[in-house]
PDB file of N, CA and C in Angstrom:
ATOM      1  N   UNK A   1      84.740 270.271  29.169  1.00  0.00           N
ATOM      2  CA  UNK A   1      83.980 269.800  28.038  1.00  0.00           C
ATOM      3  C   UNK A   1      84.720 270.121  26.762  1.00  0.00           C
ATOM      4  N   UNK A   2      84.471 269.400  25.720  1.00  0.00           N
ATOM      5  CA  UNK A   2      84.922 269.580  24.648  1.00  0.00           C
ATOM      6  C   UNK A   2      86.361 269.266  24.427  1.00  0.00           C
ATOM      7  N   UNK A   3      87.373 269.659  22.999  1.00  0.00           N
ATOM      8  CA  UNK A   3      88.729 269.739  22.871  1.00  0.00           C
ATOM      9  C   UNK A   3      89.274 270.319  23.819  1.00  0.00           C
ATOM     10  N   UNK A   4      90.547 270.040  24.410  1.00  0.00           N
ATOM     11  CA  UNK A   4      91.639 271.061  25.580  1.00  0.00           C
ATOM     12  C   UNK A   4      92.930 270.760  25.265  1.00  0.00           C
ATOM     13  N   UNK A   5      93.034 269.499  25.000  1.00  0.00           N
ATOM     14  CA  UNK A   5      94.429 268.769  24.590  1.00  0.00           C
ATOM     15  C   UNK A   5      95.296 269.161  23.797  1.00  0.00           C
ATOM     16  N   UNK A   6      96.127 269.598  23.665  1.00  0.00           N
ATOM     17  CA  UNK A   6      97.065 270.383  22.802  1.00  0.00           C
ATOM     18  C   UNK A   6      96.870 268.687  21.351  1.00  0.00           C
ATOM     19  N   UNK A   7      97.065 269.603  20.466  1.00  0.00           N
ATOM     20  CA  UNK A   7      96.698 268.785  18.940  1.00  0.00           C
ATOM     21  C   UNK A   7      97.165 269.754  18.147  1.00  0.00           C
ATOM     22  N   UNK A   8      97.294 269.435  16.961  1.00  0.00           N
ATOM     23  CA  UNK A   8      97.769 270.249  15.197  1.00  0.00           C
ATOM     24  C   UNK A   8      96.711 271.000  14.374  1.00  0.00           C
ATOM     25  N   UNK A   9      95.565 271.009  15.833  1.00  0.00           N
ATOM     26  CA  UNK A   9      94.697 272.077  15.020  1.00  0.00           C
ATOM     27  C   UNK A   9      94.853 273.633  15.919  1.00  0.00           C
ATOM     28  N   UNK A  10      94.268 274.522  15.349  1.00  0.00           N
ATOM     29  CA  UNK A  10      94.585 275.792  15.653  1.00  0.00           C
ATOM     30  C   UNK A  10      93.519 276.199  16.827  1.00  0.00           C
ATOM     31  N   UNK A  11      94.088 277.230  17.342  1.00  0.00           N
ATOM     32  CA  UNK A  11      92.685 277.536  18.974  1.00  0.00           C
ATOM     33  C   UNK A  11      91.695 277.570  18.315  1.00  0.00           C
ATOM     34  N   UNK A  12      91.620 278.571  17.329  1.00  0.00           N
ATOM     35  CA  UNK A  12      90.361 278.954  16.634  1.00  0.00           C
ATOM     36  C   UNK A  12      89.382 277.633  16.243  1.00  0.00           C
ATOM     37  N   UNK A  13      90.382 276.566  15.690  1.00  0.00           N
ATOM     38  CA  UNK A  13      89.591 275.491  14.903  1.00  0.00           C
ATOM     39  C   UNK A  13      88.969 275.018  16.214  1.00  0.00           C
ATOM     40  N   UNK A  14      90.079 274.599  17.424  1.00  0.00           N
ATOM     41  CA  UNK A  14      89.170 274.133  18.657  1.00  0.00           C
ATOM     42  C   UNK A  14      87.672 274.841  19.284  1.00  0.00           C
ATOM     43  N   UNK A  15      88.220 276.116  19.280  1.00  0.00           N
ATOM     44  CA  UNK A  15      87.108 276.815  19.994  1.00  0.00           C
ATOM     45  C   UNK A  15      85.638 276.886  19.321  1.00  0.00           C
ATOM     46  N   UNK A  16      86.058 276.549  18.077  1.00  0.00           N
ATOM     47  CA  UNK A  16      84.771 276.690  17.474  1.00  0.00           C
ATOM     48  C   UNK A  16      83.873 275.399  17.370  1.00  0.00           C
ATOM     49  N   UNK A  17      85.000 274.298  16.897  1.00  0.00           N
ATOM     50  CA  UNK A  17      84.383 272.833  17.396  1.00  0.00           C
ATOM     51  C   UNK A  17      83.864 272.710  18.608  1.00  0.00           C
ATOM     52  N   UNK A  18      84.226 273.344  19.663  1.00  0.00           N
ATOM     53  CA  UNK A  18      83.768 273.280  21.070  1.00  0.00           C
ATOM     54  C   UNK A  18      82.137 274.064  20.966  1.00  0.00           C
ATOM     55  N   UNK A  19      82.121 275.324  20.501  1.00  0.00           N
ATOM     56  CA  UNK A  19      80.841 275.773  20.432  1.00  0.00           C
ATOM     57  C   UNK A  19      79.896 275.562  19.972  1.00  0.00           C
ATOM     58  N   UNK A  20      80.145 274.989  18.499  1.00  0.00           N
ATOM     59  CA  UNK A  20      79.371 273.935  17.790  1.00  0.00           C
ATOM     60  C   UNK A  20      79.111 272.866  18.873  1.00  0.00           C
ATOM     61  N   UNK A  21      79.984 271.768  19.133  1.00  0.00           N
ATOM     62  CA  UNK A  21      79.706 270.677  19.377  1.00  0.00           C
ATOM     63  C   UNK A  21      78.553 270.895  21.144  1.00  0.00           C
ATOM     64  N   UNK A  22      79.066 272.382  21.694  1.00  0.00           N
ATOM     65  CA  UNK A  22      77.953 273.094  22.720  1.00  0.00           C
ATOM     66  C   UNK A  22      76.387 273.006  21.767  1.00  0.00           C
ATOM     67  N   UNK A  23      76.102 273.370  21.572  1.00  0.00           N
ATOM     68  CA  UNK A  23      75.074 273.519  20.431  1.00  0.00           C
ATOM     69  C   UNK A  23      74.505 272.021  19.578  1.00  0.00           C
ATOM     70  N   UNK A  24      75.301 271.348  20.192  1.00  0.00           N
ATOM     71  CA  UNK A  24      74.886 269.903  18.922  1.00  0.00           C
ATOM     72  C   UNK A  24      74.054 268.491  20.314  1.00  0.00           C
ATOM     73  N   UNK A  25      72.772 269.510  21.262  1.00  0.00           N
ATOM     74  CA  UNK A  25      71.839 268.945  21.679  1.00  0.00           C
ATOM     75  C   UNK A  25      70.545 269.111  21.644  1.00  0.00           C
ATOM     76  N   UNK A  26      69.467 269.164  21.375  1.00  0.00           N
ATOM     77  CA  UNK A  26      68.122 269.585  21.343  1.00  0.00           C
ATOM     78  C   UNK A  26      67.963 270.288  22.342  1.00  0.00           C
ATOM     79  N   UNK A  27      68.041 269.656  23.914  1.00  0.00           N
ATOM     80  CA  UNK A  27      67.713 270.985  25.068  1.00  0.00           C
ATOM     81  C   UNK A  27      68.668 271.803  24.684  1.00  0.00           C
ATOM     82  N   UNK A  28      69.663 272.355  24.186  1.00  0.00           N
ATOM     83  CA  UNK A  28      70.687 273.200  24.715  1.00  0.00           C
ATOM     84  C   UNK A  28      69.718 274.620  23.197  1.00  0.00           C
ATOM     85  N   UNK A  29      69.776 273.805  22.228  1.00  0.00           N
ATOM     86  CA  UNK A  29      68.859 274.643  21.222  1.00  0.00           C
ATOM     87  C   UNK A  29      67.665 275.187  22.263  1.00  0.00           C
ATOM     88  N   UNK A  30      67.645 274.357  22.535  1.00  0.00           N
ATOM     89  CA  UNK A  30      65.600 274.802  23.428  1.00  0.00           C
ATOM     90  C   UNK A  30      65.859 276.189  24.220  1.00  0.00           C
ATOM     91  N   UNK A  31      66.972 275.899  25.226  1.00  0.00           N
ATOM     92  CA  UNK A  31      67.379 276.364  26.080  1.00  0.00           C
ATOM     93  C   UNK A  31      67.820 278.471  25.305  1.00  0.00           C
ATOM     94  N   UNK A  32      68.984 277.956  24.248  1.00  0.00           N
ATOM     95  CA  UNK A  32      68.738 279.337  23.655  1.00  0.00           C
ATOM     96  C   UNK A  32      68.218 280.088  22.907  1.00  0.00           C
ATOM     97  N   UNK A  33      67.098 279.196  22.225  1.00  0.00           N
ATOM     98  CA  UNK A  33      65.495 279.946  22.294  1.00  0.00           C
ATOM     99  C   UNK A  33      65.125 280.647  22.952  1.00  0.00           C
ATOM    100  N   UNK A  34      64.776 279.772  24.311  1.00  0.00           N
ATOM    101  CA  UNK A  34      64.106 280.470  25.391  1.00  0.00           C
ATOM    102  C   UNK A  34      65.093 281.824  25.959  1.00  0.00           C
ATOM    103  N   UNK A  35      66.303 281.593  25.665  1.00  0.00           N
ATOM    104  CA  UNK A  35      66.740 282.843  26.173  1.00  0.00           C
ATOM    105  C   UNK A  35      66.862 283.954  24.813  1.00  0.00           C
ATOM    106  N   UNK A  36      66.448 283.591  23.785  1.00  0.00           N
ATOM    107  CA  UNK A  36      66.115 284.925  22.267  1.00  0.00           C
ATOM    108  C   UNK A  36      65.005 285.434  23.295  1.00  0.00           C
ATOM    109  N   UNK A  37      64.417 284.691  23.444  1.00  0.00           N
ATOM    110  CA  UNK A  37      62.783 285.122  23.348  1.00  0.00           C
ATOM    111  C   UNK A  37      62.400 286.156  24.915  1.00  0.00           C
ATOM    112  N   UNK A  38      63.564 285.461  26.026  1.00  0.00           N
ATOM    113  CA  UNK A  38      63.650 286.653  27.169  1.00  0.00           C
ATOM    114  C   UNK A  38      64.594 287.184  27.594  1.00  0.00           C
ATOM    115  N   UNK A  39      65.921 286.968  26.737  1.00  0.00           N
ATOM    116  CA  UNK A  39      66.618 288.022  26.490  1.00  0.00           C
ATOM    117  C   UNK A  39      67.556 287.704  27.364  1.00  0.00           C
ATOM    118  N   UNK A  40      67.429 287.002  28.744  1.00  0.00           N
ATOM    119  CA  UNK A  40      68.129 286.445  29.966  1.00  0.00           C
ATOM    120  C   UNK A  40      66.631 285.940  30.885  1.00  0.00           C
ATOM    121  N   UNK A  41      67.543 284.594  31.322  1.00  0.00           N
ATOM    122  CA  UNK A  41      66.682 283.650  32.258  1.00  0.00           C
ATOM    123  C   UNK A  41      67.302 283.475  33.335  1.00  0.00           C
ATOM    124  N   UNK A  42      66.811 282.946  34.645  1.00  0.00           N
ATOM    125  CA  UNK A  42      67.248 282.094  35.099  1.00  0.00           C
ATOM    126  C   UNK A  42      67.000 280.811  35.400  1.00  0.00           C
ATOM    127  N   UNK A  43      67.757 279.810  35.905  1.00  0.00           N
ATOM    128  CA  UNK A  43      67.691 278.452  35.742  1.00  0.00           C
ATOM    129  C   UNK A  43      66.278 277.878  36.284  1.00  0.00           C
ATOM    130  N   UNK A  44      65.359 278.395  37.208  1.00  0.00           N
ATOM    131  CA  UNK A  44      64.587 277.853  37.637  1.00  0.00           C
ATOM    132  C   UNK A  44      63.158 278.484  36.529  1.00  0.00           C
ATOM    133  N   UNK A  45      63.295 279.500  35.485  1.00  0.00           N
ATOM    134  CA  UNK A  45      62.545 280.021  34.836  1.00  0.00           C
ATOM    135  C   UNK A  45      62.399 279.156  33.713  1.00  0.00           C
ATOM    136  N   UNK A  46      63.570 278.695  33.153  1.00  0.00           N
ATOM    137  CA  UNK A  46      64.036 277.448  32.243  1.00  0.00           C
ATOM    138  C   UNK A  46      63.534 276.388  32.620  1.00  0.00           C
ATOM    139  N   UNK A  47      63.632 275.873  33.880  1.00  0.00           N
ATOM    140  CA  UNK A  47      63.084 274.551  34.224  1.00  0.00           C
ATOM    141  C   UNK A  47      61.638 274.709  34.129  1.00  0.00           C
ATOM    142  N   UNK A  48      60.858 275.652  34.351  1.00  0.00           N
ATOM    143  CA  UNK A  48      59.382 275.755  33.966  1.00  0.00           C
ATOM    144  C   UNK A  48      59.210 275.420  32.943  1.00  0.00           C
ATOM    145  N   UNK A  49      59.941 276.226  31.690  1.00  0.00           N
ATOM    146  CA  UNK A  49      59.630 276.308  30.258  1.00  0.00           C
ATOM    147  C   UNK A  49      60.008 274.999  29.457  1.00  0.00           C
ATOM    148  N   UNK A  50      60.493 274.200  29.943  1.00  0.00           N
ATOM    149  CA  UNK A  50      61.186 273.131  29.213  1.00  0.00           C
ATOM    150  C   UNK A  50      61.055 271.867  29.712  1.00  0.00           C
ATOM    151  N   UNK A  51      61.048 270.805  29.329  1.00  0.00           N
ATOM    152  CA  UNK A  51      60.009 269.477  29.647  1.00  0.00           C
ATOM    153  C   UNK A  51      61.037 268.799  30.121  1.00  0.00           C
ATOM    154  N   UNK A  52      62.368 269.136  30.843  1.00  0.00           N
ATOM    155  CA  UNK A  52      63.386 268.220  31.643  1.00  0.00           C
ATOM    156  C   UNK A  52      63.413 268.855  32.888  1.00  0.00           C
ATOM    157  N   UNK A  53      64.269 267.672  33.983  1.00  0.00           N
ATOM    158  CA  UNK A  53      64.350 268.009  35.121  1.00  0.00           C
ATOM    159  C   UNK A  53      65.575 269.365  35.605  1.00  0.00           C
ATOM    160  N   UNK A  54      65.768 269.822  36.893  1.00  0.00           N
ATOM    161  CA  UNK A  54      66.030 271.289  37.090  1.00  0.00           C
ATOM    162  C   UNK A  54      67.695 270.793  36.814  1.00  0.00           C
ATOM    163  N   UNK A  55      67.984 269.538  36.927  1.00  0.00           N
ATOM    164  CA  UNK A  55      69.140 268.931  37.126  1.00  0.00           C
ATOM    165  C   UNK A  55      69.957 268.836  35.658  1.00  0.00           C
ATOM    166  N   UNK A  56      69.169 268.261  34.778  1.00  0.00           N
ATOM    167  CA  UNK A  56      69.368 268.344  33.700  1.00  0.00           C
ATOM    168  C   UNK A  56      69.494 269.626  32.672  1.00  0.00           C
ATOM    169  N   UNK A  57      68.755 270.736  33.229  1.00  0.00           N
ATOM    170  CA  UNK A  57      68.968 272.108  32.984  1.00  0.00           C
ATOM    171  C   UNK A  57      70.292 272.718  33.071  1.00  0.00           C
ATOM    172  N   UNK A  58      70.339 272.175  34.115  1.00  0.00           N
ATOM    173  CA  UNK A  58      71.791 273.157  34.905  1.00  0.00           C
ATOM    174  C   UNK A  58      72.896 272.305  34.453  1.00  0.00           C
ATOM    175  N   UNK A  59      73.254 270.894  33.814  1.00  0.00           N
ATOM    176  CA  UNK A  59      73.979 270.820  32.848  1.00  0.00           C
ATOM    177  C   UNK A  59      73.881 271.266  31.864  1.00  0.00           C
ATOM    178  N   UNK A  60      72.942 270.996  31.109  1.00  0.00           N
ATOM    179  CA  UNK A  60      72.794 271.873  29.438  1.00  0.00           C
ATOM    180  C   UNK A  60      73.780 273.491  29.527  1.00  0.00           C
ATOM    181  N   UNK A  61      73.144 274.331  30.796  1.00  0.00           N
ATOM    182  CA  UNK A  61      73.659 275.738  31.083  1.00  0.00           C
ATOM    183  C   UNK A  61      75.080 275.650  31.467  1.00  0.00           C
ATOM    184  N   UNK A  62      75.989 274.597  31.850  1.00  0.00           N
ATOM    185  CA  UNK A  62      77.087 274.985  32.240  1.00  0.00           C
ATOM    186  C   UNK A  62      77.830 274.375  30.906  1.00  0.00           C
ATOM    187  N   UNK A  63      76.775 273.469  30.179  1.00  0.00           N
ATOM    188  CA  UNK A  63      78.180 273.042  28.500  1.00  0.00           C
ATOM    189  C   UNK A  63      78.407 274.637  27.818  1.00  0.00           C
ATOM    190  N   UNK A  64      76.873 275.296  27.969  1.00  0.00           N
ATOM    191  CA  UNK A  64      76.855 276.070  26.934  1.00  0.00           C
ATOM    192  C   UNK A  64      77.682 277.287  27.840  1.00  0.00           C
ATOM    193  N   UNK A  65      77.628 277.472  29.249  1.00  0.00           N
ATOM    194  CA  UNK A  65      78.559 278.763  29.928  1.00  0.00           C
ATOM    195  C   UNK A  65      80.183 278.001  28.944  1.00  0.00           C
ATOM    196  N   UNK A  66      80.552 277.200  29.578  1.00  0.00           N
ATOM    197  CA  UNK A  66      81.697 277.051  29.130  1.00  0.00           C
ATOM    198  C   UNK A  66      82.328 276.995  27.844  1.00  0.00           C
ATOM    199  N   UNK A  67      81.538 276.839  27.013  1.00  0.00           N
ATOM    200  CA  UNK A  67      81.714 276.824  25.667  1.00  0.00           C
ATOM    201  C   UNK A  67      81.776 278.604  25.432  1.00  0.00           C
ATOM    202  N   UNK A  68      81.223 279.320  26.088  1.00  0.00           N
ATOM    203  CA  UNK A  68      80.962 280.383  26.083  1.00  0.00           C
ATOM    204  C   UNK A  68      79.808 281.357  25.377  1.00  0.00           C
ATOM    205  N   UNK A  69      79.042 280.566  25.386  1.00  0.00           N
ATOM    206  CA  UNK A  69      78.222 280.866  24.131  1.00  0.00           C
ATOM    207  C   UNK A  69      76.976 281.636  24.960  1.00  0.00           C
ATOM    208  N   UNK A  70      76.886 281.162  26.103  1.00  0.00           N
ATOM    209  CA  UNK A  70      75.865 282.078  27.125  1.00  0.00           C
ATOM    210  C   UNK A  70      76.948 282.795  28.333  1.00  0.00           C
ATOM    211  N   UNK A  71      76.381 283.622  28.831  1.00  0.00           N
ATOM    212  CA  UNK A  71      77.127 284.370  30.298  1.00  0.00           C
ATOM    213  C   UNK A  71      76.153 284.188  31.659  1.00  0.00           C
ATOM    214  N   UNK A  72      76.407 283.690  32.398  1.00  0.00           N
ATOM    215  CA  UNK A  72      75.724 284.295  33.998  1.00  0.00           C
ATOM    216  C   UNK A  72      76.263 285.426  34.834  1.00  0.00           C
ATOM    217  N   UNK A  73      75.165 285.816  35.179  1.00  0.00           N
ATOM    218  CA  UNK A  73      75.361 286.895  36.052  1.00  0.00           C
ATOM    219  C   UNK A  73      74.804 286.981  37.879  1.00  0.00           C
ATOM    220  N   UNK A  74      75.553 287.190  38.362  1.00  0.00           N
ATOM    221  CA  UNK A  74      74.756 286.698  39.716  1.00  0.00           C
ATOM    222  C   UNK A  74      73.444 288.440  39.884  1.00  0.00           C
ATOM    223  N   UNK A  75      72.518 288.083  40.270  1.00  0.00           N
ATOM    224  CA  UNK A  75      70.953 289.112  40.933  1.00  0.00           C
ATOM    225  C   UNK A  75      71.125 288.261  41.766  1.00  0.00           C
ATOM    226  N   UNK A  76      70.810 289.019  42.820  1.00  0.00           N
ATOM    227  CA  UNK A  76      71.170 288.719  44.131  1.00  0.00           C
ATOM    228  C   UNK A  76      71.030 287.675  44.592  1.00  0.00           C
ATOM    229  N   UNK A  77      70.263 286.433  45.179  1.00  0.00           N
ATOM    230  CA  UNK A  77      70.615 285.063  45.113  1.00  0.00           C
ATOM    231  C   UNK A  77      70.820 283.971  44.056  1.00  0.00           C
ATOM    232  N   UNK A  78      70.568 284.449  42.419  1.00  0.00           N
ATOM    233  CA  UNK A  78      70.225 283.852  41.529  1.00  0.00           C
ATOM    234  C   UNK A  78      71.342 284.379  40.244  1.00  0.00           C
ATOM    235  N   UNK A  79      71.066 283.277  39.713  1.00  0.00           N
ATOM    236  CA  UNK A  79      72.058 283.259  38.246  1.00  0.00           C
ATOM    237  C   UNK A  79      71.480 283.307  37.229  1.00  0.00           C
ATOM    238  N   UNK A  80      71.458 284.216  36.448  1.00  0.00           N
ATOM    239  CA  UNK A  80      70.758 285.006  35.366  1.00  0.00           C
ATOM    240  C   UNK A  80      71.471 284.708  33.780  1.00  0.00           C
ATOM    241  N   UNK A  81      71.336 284.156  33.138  1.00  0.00           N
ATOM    242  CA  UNK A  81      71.870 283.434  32.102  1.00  0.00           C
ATOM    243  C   UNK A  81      71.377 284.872  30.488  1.00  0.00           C
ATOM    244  N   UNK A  82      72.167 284.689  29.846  1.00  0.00           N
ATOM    245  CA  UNK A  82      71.719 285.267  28.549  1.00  0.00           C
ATOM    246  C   UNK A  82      73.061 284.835  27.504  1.00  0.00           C
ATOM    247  N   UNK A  83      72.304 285.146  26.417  1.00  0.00           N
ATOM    248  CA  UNK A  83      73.571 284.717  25.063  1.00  0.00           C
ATOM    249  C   UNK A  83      74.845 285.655  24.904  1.00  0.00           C
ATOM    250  N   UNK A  84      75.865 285.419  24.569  1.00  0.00           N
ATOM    251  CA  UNK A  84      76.691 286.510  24.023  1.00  0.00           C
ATOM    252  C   UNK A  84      76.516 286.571  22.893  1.00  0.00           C
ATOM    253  N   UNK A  85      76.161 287.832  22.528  1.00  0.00           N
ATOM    254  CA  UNK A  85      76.346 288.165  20.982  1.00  0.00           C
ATOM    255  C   UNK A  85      77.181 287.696  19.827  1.00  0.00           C
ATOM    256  N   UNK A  86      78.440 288.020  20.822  1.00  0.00           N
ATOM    257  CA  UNK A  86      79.861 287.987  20.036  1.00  0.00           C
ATOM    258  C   UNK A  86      79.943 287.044  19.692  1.00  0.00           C
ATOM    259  N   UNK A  87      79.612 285.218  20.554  1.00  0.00           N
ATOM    260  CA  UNK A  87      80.231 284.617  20.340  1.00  0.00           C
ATOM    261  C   UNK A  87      79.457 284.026  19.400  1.00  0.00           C
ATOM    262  N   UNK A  88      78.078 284.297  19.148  1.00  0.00           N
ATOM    263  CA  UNK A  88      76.947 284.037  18.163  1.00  0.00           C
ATOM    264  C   UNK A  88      77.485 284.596  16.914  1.00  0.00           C
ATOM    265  N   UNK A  89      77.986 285.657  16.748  1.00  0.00           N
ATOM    266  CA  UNK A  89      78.444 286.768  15.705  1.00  0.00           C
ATOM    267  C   UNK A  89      79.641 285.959  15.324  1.00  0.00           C
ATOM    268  N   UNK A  90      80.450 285.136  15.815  1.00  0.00           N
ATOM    269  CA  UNK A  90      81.811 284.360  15.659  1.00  0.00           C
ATOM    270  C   UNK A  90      81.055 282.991  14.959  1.00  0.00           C
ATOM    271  N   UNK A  91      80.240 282.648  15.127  1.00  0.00           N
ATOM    272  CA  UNK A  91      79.474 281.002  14.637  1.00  0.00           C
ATOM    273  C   UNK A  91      78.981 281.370  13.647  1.00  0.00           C
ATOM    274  N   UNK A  92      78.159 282.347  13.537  1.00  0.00           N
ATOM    275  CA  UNK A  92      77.516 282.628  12.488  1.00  0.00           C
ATOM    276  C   UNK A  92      78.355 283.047  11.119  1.00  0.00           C
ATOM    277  N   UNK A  93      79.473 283.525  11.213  1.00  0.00           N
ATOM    278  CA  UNK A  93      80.413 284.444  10.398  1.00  0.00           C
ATOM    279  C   UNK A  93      80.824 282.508  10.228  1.00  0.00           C
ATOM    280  N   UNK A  94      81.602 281.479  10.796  1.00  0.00           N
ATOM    281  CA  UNK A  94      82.170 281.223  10.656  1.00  0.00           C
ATOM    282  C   UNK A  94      81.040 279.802   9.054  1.00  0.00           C
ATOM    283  N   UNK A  95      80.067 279.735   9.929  1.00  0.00           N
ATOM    284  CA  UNK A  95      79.068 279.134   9.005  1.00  0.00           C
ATOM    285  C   UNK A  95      78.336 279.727   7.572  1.00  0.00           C
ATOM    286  N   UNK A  96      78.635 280.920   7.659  1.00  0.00           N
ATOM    287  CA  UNK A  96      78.037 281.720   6.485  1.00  0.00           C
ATOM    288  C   UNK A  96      79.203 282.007   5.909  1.00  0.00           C
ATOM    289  N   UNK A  97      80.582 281.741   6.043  1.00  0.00           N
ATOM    290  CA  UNK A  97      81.987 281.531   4.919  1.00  0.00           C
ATOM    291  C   UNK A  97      82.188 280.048   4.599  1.00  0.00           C
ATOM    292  N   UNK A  98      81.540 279.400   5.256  1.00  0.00           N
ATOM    293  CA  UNK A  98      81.194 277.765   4.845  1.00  0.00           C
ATOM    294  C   UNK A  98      80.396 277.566   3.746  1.00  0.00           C
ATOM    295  N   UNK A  99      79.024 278.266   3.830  1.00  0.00           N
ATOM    296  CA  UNK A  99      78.323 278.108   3.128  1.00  0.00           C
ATOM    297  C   UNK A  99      78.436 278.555   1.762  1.00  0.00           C
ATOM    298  N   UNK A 100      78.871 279.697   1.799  1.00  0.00           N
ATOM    299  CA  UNK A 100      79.479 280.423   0.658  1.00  0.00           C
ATOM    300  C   UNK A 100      80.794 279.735  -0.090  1.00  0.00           C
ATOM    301  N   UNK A 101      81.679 279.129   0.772  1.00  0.00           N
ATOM    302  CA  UNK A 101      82.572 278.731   0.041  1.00  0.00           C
ATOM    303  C   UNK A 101      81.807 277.343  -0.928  1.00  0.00           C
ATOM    304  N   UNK A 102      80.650 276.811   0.058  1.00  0.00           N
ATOM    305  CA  UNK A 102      80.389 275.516  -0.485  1.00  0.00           C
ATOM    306  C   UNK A 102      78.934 275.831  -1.893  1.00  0.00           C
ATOM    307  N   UNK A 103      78.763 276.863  -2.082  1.00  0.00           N
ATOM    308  CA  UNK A 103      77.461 277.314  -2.855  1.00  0.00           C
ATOM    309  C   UNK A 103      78.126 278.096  -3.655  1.00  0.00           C
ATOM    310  N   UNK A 104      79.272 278.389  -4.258  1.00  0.00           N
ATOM    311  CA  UNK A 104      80.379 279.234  -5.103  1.00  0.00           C
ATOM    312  C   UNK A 104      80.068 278.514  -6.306  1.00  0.00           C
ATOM    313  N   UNK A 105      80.629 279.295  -7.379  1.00  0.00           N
ATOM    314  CA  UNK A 105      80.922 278.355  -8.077  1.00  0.00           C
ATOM    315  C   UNK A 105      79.884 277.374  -9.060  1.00  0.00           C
ATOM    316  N   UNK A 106      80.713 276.792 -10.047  1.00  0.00           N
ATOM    317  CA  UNK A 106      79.546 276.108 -10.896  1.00  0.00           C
ATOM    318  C   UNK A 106      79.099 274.610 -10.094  1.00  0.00           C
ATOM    319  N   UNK A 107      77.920 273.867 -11.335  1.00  0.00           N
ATOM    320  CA  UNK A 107      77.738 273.220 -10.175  1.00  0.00           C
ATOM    321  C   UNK A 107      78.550 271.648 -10.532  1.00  0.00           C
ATOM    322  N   UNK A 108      79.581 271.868 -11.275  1.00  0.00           N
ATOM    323  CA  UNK A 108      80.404 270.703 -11.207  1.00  0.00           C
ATOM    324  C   UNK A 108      81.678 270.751 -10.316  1.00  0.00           C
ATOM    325  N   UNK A 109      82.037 272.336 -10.029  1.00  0.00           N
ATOM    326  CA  UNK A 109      83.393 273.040  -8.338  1.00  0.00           C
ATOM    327  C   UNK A 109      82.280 272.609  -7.599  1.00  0.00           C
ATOM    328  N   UNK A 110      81.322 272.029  -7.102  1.00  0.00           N
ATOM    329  CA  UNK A 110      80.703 271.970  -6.238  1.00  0.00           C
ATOM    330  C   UNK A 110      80.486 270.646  -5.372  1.00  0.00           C
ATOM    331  N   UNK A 111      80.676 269.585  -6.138  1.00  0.00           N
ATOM    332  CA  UNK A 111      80.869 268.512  -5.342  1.00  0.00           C
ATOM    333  C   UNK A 111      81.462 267.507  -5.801  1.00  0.00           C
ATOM    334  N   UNK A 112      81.902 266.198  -5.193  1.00  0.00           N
ATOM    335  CA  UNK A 112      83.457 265.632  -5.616  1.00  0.00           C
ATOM    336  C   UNK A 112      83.152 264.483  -6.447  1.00  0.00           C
TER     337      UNK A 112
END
């Protein structure tokens, strides 16, 4: 999923377009809600909570594993999903030096 292709932008610029663009579906938002709110799920706990099929779940969970933005863990027959911090702590940092760069300033440096 996402950028892989070698291009003239930097890992960083990819990886982050990738996590964003993880993040740029309504279930996948839904999805890490539901895991703020229990901290870690698993896939069939999700499919309760959320108004799509178990099939459609378990894509949403593998854009966002791979993007890296959630982790699984195997409990003993089951796969236990939760957020990484870090990589939340990496989006967030990278959107709140966005914002700042774009809210600087008077308000004629401000738009073109």
């Amino acid at each position: 999923m996402g950028i892989t292709k070698t291009t003239n932008y930097r890992p960083a610029q990819i990886e982050m377009a990738n996590r964003l663009k993880a993040m740029g579906h309504p279930a996948r938002i839904a999805i890490l809600e539901q895991l703020l709110r229990e901290k870690s799920c698993v896939c069939g706990d999700l499919v309760q909570q959320l108004p799509i099929a178990q099939a459609t779940v378990s894509q949403h969970l593998k854009a966002l594993k791979e993007s890296g933005i959630i982790q699984g863990s195997i409990d003993g027959n089951r796969l236990c999903y939760c957020i990484d911090p870090a990589v939340i702590e990496d989006v967030h940092h990278f959107l709140s030096e966005l914002l700042t760069k774009c809210t600087t300033g008077s308000e004629n440096e401000r738009c073109c």
